[in-house]
Protein backbone atom coordinates (compact mmCIF):
# COMPACT_ATOMS: atom_id res chain seq x y z
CA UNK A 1 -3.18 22.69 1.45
CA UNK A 2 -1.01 19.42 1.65
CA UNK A 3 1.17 18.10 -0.68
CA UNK A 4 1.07 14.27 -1.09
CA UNK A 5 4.73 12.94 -1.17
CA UNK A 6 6.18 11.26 -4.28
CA UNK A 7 5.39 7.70 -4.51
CA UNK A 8 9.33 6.41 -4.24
CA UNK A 9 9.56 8.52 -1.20
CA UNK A 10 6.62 7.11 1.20
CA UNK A 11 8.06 4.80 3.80
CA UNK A 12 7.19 1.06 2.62
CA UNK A 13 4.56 -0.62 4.05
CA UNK A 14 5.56 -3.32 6.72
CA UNK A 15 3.93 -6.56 6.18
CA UNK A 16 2.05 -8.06 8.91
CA UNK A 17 3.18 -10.80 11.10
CA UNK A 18 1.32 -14.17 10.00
CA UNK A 19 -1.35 -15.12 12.63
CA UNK A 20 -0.49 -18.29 14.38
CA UNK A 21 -3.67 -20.03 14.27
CA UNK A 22 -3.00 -22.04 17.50
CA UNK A 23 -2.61 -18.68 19.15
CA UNK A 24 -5.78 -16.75 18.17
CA UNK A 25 -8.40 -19.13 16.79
CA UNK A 26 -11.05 -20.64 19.65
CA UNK A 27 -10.21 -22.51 21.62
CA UNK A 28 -12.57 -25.52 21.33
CA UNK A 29 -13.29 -25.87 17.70
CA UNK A 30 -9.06 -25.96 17.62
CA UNK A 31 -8.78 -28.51 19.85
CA UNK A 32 -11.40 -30.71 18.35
CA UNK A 33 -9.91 -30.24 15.11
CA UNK A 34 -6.63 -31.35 15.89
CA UNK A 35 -7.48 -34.13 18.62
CA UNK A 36 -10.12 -36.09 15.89
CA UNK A 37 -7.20 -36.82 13.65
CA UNK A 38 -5.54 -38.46 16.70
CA UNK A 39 -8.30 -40.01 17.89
CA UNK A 40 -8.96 -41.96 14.61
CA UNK A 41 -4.89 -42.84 15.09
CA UNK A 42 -5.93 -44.29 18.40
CA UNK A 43 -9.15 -45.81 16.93
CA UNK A 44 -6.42 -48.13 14.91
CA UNK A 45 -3.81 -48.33 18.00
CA UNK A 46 -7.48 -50.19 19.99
CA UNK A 47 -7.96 -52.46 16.50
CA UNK A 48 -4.58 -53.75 16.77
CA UNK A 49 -4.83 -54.41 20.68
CA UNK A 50 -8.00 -56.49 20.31
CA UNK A 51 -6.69 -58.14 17.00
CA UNK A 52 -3.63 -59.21 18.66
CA UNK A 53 -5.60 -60.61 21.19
CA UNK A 54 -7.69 -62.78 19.10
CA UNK A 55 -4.85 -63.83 16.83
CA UNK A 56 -3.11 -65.16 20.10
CA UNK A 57 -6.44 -66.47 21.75
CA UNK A 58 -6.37 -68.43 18.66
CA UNK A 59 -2.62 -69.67 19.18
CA UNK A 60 -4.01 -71.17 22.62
CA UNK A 61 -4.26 -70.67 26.39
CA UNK A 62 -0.27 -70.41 27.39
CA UNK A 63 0.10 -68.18 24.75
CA UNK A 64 -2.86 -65.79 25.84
CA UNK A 65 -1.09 -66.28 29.12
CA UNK A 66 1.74 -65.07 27.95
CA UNK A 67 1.11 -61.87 26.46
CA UNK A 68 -0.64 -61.21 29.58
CA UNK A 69 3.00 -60.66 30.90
CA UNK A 70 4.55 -59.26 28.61
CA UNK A 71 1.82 -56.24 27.59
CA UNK A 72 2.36 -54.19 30.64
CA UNK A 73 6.13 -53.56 29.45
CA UNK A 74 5.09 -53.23 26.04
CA UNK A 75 2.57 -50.63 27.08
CA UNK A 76 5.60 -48.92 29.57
CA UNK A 77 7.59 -48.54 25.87
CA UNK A 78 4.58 -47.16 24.04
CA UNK A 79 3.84 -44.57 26.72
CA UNK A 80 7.21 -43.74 27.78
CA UNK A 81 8.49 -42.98 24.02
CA UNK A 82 4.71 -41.42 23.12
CA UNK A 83 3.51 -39.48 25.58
CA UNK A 84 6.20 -38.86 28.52
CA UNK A 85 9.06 -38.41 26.32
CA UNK A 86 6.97 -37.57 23.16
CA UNK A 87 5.23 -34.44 25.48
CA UNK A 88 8.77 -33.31 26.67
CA UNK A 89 9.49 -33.11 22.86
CA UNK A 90 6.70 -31.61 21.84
CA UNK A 91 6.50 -28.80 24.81
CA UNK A 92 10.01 -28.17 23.82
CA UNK A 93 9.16 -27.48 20.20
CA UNK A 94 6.11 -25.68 20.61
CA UNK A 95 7.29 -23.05 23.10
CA UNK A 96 10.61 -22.22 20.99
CA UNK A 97 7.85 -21.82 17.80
CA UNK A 98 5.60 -19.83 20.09
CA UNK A 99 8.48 -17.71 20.93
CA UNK A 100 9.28 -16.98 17.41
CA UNK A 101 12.77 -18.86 17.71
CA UNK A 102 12.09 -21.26 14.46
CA UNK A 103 16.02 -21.88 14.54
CA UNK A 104 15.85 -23.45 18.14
CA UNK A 105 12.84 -25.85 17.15
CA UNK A 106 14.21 -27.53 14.25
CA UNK A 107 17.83 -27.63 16.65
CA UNK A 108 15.55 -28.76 19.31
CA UNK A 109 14.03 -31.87 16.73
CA UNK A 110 17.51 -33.61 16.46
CA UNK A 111 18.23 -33.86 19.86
CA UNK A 112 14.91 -35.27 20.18
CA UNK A 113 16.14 -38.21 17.79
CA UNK A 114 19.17 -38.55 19.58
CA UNK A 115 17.27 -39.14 23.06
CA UNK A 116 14.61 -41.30 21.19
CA UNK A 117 17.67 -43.47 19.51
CA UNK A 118 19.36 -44.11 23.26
CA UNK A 119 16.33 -44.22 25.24
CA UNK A 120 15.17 -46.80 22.44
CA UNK A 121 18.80 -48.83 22.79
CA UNK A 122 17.82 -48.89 26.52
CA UNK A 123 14.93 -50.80 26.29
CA UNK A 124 16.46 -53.26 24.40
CA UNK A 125 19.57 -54.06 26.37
CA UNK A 126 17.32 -54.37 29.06
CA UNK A 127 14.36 -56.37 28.28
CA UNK A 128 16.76 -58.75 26.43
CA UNK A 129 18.93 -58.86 29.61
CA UNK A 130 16.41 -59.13 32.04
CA UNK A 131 13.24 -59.88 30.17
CA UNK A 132 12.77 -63.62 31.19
CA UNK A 133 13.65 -62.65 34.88
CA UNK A 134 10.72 -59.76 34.96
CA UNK A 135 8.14 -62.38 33.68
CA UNK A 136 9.21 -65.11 36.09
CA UNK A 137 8.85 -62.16 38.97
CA UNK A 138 5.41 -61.95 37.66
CA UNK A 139 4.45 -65.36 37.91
CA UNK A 140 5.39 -66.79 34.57
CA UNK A 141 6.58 -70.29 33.91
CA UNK A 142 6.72 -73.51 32.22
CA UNK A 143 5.35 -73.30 28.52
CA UNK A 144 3.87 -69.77 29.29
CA UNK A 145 7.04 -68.23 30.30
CA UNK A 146 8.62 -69.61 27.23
CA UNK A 147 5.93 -67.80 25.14
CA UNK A 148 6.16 -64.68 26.58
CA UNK A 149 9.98 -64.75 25.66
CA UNK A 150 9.30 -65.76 21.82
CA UNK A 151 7.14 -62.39 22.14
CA UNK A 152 9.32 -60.28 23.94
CA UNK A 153 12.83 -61.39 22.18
CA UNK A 154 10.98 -60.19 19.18
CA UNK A 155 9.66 -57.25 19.61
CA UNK A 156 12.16 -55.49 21.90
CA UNK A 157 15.29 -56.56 20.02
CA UNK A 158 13.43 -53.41 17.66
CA UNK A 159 12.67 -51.10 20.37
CA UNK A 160 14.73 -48.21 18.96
CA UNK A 161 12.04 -48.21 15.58
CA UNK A 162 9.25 -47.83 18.52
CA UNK A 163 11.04 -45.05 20.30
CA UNK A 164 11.88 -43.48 16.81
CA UNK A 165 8.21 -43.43 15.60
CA UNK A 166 6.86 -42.05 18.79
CA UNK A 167 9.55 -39.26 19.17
CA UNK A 168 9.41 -37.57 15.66
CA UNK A 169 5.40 -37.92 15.50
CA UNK A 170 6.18 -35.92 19.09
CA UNK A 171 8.31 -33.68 16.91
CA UNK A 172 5.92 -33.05 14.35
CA UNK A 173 2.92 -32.78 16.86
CA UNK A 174 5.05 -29.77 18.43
CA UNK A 175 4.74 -27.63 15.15
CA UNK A 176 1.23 -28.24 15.10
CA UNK A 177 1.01 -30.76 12.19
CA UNK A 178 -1.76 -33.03 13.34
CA UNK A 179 -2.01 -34.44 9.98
CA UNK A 180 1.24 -36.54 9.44
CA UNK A 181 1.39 -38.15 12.81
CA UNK A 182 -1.79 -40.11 12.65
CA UNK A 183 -1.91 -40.83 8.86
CA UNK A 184 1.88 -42.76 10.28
CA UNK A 185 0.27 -44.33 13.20
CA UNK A 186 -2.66 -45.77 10.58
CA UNK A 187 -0.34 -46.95 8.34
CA UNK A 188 1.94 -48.86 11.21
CA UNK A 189 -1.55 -49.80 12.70
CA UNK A 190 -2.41 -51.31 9.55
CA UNK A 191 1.03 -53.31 8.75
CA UNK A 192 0.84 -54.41 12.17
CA UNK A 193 -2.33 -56.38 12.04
CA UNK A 194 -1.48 -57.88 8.26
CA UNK A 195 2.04 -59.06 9.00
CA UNK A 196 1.31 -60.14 12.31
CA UNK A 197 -1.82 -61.92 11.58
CA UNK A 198 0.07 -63.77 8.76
CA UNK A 199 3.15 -64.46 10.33
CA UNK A 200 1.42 -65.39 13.84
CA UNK A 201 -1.38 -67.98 12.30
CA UNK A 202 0.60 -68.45 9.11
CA UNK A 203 -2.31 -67.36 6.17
CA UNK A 204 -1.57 -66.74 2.99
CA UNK A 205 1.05 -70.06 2.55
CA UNK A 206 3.42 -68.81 5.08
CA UNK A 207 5.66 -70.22 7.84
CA UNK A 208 3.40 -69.92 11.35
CA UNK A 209 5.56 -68.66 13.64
CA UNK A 210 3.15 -68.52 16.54
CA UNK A 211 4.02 -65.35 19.30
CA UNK A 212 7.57 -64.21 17.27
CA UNK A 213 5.47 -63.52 14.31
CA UNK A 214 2.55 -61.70 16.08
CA UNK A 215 5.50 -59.44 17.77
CA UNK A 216 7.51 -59.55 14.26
CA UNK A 217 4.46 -57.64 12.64
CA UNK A 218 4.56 -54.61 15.17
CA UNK A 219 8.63 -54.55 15.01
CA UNK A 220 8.39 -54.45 10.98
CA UNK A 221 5.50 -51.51 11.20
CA UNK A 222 7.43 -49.31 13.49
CA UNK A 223 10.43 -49.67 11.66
CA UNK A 224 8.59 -48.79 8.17
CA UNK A 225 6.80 -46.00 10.04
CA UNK A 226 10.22 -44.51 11.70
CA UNK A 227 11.77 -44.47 7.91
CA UNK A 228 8.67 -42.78 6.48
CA UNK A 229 8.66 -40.27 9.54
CA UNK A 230 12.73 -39.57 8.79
CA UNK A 231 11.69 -38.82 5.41
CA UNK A 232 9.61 -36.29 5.59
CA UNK A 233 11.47 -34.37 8.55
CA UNK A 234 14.64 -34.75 5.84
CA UNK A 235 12.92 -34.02 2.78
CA UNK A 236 12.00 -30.12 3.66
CA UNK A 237 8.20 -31.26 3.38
CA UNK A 238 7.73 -30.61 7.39
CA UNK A 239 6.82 -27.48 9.04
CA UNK A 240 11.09 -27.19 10.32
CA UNK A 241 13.67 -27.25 8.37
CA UNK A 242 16.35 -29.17 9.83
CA UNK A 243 20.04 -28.17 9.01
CA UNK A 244 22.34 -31.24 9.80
CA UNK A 245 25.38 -29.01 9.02
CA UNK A 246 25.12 -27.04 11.01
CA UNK A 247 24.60 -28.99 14.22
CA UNK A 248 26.36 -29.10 17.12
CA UNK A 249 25.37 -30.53 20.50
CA UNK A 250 24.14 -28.24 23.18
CA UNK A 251 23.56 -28.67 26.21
CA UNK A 252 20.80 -26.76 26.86
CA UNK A 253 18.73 -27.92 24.26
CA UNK A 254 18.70 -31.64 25.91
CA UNK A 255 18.03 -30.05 29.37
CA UNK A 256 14.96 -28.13 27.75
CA UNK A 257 13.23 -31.60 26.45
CA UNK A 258 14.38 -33.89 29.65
CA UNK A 259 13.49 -31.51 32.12
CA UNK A 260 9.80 -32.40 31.06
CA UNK A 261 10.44 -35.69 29.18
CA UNK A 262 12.65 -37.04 32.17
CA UNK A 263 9.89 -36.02 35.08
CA UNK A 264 7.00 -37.20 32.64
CA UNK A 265 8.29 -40.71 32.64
CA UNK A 266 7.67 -41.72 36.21
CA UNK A 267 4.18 -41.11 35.29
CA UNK A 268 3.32 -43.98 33.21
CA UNK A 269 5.63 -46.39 35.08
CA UNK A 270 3.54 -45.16 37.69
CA UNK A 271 0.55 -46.63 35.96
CA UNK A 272 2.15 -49.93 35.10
CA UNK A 273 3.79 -50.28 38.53
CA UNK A 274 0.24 -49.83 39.57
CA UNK A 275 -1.01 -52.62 37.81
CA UNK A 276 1.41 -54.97 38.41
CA UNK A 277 1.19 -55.07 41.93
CA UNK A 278 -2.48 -54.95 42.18
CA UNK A 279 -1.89 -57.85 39.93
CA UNK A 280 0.10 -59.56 42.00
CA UNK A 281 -2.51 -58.71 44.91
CA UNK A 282 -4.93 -60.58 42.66
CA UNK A 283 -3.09 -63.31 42.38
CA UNK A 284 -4.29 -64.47 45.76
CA UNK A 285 -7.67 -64.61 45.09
CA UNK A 286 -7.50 -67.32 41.93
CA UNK A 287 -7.03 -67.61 38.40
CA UNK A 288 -10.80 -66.23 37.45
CA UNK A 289 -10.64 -63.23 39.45
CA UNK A 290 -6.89 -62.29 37.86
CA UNK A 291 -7.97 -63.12 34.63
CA UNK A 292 -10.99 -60.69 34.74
CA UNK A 293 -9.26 -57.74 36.02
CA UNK A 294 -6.56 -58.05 33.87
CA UNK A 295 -9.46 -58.10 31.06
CA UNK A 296 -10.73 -54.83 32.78
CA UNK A 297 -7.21 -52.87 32.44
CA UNK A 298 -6.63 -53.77 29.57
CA UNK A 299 -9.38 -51.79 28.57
CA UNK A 300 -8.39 -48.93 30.99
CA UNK A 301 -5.47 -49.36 29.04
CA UNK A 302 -7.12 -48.82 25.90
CA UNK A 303 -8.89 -45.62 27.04
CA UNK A 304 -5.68 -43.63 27.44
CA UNK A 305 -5.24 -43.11 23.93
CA UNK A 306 -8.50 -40.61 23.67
CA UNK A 307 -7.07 -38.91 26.69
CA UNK A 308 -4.31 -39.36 24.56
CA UNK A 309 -5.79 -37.68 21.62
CA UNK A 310 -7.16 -34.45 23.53
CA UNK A 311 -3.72 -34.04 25.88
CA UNK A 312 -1.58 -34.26 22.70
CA UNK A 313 -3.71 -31.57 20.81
CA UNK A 314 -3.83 -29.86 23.68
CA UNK A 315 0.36 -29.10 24.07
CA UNK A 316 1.32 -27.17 21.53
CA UNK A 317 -1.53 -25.18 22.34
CA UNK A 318 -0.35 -24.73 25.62
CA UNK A 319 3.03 -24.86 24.76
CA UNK A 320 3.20 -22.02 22.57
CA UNK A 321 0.76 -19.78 24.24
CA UNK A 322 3.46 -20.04 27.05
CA UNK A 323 5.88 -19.25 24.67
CA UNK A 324 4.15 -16.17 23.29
CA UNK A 325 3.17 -15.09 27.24
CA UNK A 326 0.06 -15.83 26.60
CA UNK A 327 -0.48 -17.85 30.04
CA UNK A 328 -4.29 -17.04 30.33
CA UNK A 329 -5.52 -18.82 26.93
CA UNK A 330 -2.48 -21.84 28.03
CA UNK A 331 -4.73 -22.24 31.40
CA UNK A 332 -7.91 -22.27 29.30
CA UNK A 333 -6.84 -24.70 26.66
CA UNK A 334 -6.04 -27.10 29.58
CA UNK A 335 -9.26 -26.98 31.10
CA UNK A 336 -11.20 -27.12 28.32
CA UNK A 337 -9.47 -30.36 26.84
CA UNK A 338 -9.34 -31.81 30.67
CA UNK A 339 -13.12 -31.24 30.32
CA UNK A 340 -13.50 -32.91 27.00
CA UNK A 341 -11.70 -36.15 27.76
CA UNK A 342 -13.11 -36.17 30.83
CA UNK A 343 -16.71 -36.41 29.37
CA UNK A 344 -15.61 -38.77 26.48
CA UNK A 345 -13.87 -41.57 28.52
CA UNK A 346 -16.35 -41.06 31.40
CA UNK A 347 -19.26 -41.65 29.01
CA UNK A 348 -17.74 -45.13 27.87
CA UNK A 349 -17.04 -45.73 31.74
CA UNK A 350 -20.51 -45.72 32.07
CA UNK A 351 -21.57 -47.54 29.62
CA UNK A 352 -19.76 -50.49 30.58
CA UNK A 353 -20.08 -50.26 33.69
CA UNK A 354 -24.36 -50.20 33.09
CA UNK A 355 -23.23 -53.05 30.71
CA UNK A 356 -20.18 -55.17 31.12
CA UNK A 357 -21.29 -57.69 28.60
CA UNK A 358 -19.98 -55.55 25.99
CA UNK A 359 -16.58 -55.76 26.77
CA UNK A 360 -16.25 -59.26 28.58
CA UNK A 361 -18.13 -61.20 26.02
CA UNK A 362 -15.61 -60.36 22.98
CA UNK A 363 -12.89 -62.59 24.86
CA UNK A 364 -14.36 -65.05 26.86
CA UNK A 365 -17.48 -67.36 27.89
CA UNK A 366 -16.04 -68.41 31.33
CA UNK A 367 -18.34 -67.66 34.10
CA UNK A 368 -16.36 -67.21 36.76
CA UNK A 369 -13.93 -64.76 34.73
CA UNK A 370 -17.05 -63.02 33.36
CA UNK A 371 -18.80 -62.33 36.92
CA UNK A 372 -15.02 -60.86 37.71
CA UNK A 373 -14.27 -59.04 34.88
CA UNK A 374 -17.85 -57.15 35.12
CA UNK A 375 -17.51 -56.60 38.87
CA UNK A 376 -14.12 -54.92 38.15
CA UNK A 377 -16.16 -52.48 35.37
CA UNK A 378 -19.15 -52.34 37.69
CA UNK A 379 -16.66 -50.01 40.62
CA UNK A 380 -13.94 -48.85 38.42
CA UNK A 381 -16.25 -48.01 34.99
CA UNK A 382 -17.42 -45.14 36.76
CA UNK A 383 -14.17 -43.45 38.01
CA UNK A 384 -12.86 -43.73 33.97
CA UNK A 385 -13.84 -39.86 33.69
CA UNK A 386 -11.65 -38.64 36.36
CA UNK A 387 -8.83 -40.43 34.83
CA UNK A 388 -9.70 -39.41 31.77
CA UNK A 389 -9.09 -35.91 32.77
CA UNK A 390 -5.97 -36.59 34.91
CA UNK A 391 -4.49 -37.97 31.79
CA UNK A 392 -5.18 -35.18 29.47
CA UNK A 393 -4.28 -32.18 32.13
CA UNK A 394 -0.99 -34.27 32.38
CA UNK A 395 -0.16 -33.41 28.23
CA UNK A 396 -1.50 -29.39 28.88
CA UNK A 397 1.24 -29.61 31.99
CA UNK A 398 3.67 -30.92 30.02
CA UNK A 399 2.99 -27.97 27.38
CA UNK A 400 3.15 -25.51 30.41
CA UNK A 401 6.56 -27.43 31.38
CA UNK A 402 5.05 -28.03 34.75
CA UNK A 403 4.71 -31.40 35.23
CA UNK A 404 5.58 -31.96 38.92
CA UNK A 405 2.16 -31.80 40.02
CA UNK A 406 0.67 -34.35 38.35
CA UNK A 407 3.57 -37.12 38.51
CA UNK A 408 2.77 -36.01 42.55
CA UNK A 409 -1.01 -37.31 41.82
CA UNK A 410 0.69 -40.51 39.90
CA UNK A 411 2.31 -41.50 43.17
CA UNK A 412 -0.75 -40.87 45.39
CA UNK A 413 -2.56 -43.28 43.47
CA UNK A 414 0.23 -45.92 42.84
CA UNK A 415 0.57 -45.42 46.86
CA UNK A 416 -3.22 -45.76 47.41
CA UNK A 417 -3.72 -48.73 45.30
CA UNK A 418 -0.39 -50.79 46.37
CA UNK A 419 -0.66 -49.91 49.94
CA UNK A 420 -4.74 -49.86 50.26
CA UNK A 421 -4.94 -53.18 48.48
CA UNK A 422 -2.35 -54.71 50.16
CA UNK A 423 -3.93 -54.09 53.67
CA UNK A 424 -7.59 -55.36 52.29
CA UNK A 425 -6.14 -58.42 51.34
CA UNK A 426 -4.38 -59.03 54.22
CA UNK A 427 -8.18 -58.49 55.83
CA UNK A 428 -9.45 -60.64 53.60
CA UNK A 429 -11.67 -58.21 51.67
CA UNK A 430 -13.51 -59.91 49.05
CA UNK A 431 -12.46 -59.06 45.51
CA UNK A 432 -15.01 -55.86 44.58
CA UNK A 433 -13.86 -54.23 47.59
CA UNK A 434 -10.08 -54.39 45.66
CA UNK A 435 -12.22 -53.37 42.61
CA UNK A 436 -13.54 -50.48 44.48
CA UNK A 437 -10.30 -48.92 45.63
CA UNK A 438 -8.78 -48.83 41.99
CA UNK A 439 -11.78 -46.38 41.43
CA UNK A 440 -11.46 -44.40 44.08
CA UNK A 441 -7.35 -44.31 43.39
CA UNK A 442 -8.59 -42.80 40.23
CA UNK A 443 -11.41 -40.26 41.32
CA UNK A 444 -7.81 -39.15 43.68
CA UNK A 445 -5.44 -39.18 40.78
CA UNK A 446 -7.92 -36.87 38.70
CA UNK A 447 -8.77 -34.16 41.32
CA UNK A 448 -4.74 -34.25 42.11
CA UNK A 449 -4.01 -33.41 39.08
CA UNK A 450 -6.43 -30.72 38.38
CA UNK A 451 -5.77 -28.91 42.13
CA UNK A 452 -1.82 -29.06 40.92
CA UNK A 453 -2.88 -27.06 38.09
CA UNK A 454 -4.84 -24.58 40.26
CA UNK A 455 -1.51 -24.01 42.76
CA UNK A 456 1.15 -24.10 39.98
CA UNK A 457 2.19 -21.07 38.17
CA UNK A 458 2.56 -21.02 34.50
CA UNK A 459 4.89 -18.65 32.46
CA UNK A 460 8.35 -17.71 32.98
């Protein structure tokens, strides 16, 4: 016979630990559901690249010209401050949170601003420095130098509001909140295209200011979207609570975001060192063939975002699945997303690759830029998947906090593509044979990336 104890004297139940649903929910429905939020983010981020373009195509030919140079910089901020940077933040974040250390996170998030805020300052200094003498290294002068400049005086003399935005989306992104960052991007997206539409072509009984207006719609978006993103980090409603009193600088903390941020940076100046000196290659073989590849990156350009969308989702799934030792479901996450954006981007590859028209004919008529512009889709369209996937098992690495491997596929296909090109121009290869190479570079750069993965060890 047993005697039940007295109900004051049983031990008290201990609650469970809540489930971290990045931790134990599958893997591929997860992912989906937090890359589609992003990739309706990006959906607006590709809006305001081709509206740009045909607010400026409408300003005239020097000023089309002159965007031309400055948009490879422009896209060097975006994906320095977004995704190099941005990942370092959120790998950061998401491992100290996977690791149960809540404390760390939020301590983590204001050095994150800090680097964002100096990194931003950097960019301006520079480009306002040195801006005019980048642009006349590229080939600009005369009226289209001058209207790259009204552009790039602009817009960089903000660049700390584009850092800002980037970094504490990055911040948020790391606790998981795929919600805030895009509904922010959207909004910017939005302003963007309004003020610099009116401003640029001057609608609605306003001043036209021609380029300084276009660029004075993205600088007064990112600096609304930076205030809004401040706001709710401040105001409690995030998923860390950050305590300003208590802060203190540690050392530690910025060695923990830089020592993925800081490596993760040389890969997309990688990519726009790439393109700049296969377009100054180019530049040897006319004004028609230039002026359709630079058509074609720009929408290789415009393809990293859904990369984008899946490698983002894709790190603080990775990142706090290292965090919890959980370095099996990290590796799986990565390969599954890798696969995902590999399909998605490779699909549209294809497509325009079967059918250039689609892309070619929404900025120009010219023959001779057309027949160059599809030749350049024709070879490269296909090799979109693998750099699809390179891009998006760059983000899981940057989760894992192993990002050497990939930057290492970055340089074989900046070396492939500056030195390969060089040496077929010099033999006077005709232009698709150029074409060709950039796809191969790409089909290397993906496989690189996903054999790093294979040899590096995850986990502490």
């Amino acid at each position: 016979m047993t005697i039940d104890a007295p109900l004051d004297m049983r031990p008290a139940a201990v609650p469970s630990a809540p489930t971290n649903a990045l931790l134990a929910s599958p893997i591929l429905p997860t992912l989906l559901k937090l890359a589609l939020p992003n990739a309706i983010a990006m959906v607006g981020t590709t809006l305001v690249a081709v509206a740009e373009t045909l607010y400026i195509g409408r300003l005239g030919t020097e000023p089309l010209a002159g965007i031309a140079l400055v948009f490879p910089f422009v896209m060097l901020t975006q994906m320095m401050s977004a995704g190099a940077m941005g990942g370092g933040v959120s790998s950061a974040i998401s491992r100290a949170i996977g690791a149960g250390d809540r404390d760390r996170a939020a301590t983590l998030a204001l050095h994150a601003a800090m680097i964002g805020a100096c990194a931003g300052l950097f960019f301006t200094v520079t480009m306002l420095a040195f801006g005019r003498a980048f642009y006349a290294l590229l080939g600009g002068r005369g009226g289209v130098l001058e209207q790259a400049m009204q552009y790039s005086h602009v817009l960089f003399s903000g660049a700390i509001a584009i850092w800002l935005v980037n970094t504490l989306a990055s911040v948020v992104r790391g606790t998981g909140d795929m919600r805030i960052p895009p509904v922010t991007l959207i909004g910017t997206a939005l302003v963007q295209i309004a003020v610099g539409g009116a401003l640029g072509l001057g609608l609605f009984g306003l001043p036209q200011l021609g380029m300084a207006g276009v660029a004075a719609g993205q600088l007064t978006a990112f600096t609304l979207g930076a205030m809004y993103l401040t706001w709710h980090l401040v105001s409690g409603r995030s998923r860390l609570v950050l305590d300003f009193k208590g802060f203190r600088f540690q050392r530690d903390m910025f060695f923990d975001i830089l020592k993925v941020g800081a490596v993760s940076c040389l890969s997309p100046l990688q990519t726009v060192l790439t393109v700049l000196i296969f377009t100054k290659i180019l530049a040897g073989y006319g004004t028609e063939t230039l002026a359709g590849y630079g058509m074609g990156s720009r929408l290789e350009f415009l393809l990293t975002p859904i990369a984008f969308a899946f490698g983002v989702a894709s790190v603080p799934m990775v990142g706090m699945a290292v965090g919890a030792g959980l370095v099996t479901r990290a590796r799986q996450v990565a390969w599954i997303a890798g696969a995902v954006a590999g399909i998605t981007v490779g699909a549209i590859g294809l497509i325009v690759a079967v059918m250039p028209s689609l892309w070619v004919s929404m900025f120009t008529g010219d023959p001779g830029v057309t027949a160059a512009a599809s030749s350049y889709l024709v070879w490269a369209g296909p090799a979109f998947a693998f750099f699809g996937m390179g891009v998006c098992l760059y983000f899981s690495s940057q989760g894992a906090a192993k990002v050497g491997g990939p930057v290492m596929a970055g340089t074989a296909r900046l070396l492939m593509v500056g030195g390969g090109g060089w040496w077929l121009a010099s033999a006077g290869a005709p232009a698709w044979a150029l074409f060709a190479l950039v796809g191969a570079a790409m089909v290397v750069y993906g496989l690189g990336t996903a054999l790093s993965i294979c040899l590096t060890r995850w986990g502490k």
